[in-house]
Protein backbone atom coordinates (compact mmCIF):
# COMPACT_ATOMS: atom_id res chain seq x y z
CA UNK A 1 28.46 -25.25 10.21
CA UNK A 2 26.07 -22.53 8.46
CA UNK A 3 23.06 -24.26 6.64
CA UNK A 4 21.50 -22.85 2.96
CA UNK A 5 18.91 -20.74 5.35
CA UNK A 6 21.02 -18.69 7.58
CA UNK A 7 20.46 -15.15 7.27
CA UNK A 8 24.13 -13.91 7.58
CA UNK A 9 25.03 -15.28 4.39
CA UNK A 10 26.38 -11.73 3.27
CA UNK A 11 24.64 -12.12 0.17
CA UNK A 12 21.62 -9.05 0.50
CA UNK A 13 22.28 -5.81 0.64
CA UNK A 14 20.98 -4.79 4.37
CA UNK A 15 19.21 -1.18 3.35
CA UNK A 16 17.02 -1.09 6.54
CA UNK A 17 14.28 1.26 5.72
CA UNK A 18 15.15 1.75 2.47
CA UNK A 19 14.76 -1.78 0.91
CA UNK A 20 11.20 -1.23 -0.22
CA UNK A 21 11.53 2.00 -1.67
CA UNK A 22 14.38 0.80 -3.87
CA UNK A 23 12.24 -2.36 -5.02
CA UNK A 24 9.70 -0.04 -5.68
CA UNK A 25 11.71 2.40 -7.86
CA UNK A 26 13.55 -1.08 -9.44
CA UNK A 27 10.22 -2.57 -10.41
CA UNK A 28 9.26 0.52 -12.02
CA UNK A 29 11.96 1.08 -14.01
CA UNK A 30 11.67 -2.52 -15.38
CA UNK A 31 8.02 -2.39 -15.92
CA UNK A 32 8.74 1.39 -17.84
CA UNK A 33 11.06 -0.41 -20.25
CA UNK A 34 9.37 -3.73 -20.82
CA UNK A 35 5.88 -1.26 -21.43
CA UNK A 36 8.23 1.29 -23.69
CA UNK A 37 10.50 -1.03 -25.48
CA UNK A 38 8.53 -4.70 -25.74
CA UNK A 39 5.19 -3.24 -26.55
CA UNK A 40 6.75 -0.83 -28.81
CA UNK A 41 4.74 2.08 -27.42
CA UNK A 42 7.11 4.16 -28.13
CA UNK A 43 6.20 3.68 -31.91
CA UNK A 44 2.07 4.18 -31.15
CA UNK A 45 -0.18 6.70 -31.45
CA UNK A 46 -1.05 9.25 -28.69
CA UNK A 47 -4.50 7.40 -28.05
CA UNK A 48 -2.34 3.91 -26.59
CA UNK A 49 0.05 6.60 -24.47
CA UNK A 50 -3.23 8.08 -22.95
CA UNK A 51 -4.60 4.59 -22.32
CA UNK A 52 -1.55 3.60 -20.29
CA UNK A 53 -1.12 6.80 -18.59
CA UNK A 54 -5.09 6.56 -17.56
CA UNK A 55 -4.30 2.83 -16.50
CA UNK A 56 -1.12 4.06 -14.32
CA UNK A 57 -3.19 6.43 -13.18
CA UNK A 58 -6.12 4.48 -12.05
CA UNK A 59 -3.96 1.91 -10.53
CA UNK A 60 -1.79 4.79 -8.31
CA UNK A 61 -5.58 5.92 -6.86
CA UNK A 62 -5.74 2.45 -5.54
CA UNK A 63 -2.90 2.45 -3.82
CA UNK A 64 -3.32 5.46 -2.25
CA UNK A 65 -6.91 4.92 -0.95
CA UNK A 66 -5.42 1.89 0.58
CA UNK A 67 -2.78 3.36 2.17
CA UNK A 68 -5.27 5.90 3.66
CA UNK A 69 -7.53 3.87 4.16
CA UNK A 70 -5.38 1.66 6.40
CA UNK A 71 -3.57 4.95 7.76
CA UNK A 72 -6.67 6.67 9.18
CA UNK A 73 -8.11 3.58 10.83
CA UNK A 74 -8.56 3.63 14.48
CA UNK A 75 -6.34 0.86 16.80
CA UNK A 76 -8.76 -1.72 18.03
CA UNK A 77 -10.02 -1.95 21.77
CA UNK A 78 -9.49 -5.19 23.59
CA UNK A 79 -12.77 -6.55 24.70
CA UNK A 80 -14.60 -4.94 27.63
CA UNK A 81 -12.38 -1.84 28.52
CA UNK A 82 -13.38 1.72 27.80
CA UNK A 83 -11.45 4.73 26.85
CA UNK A 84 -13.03 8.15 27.31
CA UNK A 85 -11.23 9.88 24.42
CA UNK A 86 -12.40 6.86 21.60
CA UNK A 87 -15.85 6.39 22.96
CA UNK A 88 -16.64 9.75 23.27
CA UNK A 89 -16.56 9.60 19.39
CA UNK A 90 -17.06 6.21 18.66
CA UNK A 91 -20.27 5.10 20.24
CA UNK A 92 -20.16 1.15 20.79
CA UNK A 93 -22.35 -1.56 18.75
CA UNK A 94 -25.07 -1.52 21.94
CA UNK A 95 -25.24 2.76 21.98
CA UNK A 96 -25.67 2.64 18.08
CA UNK A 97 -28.47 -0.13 18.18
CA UNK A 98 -30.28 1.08 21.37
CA UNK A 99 -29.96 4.77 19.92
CA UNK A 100 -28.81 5.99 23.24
CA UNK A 101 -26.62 8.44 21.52
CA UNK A 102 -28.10 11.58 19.11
């Protein structure tokens, strides 16, 4: 007999790689009406528009410099072994403090 947790319950829509794009684009939408129609900011000035568009703004930089930031960031070694391609760029703690590299 199924239990309440069993994941073939039919009930989600299985999207695959597409699920978090579409939550994205769904939370957007709801947060673009509840900004446009609840706050009324539809009935404001320019100056309140410009303040939420620099806030949007702002907030999209953030997320981008974290997704480069995790994007751009070298895999990590496992203790003790050496790869000629990394360390030839990445000097290791004891070459940076002994200043065997220039």
């Amino acid at each position: 007999m199924a239990g309440p947790n069993d994941r073939d319950r039919g009930d989600a829509l299985a999207l695959g790689a597409w699920n978090t794009p579409l939550a994205m684009l769904i939370g957007a939408t709801k947060s673009t009406l509840i900004v446009l129609w609840f706050t009324h900011l539809v009935e404001h000035r320019t100056s309140a528009r410009v303040a939420l568009a620099v806030a949007v703004g702002l907030a999209l930089c953030l997320i981008a410099f974290t997704v480069l930031d995790v994007r751009t960031r070298r895999p990590a070694q496992p203790a003790g072994t050496t790869d000629a391609a990394t360390s030839a760029v990445w000097p290791s703690p004891n070459e940076r403090e002994s200043g065997l590299r220039g």
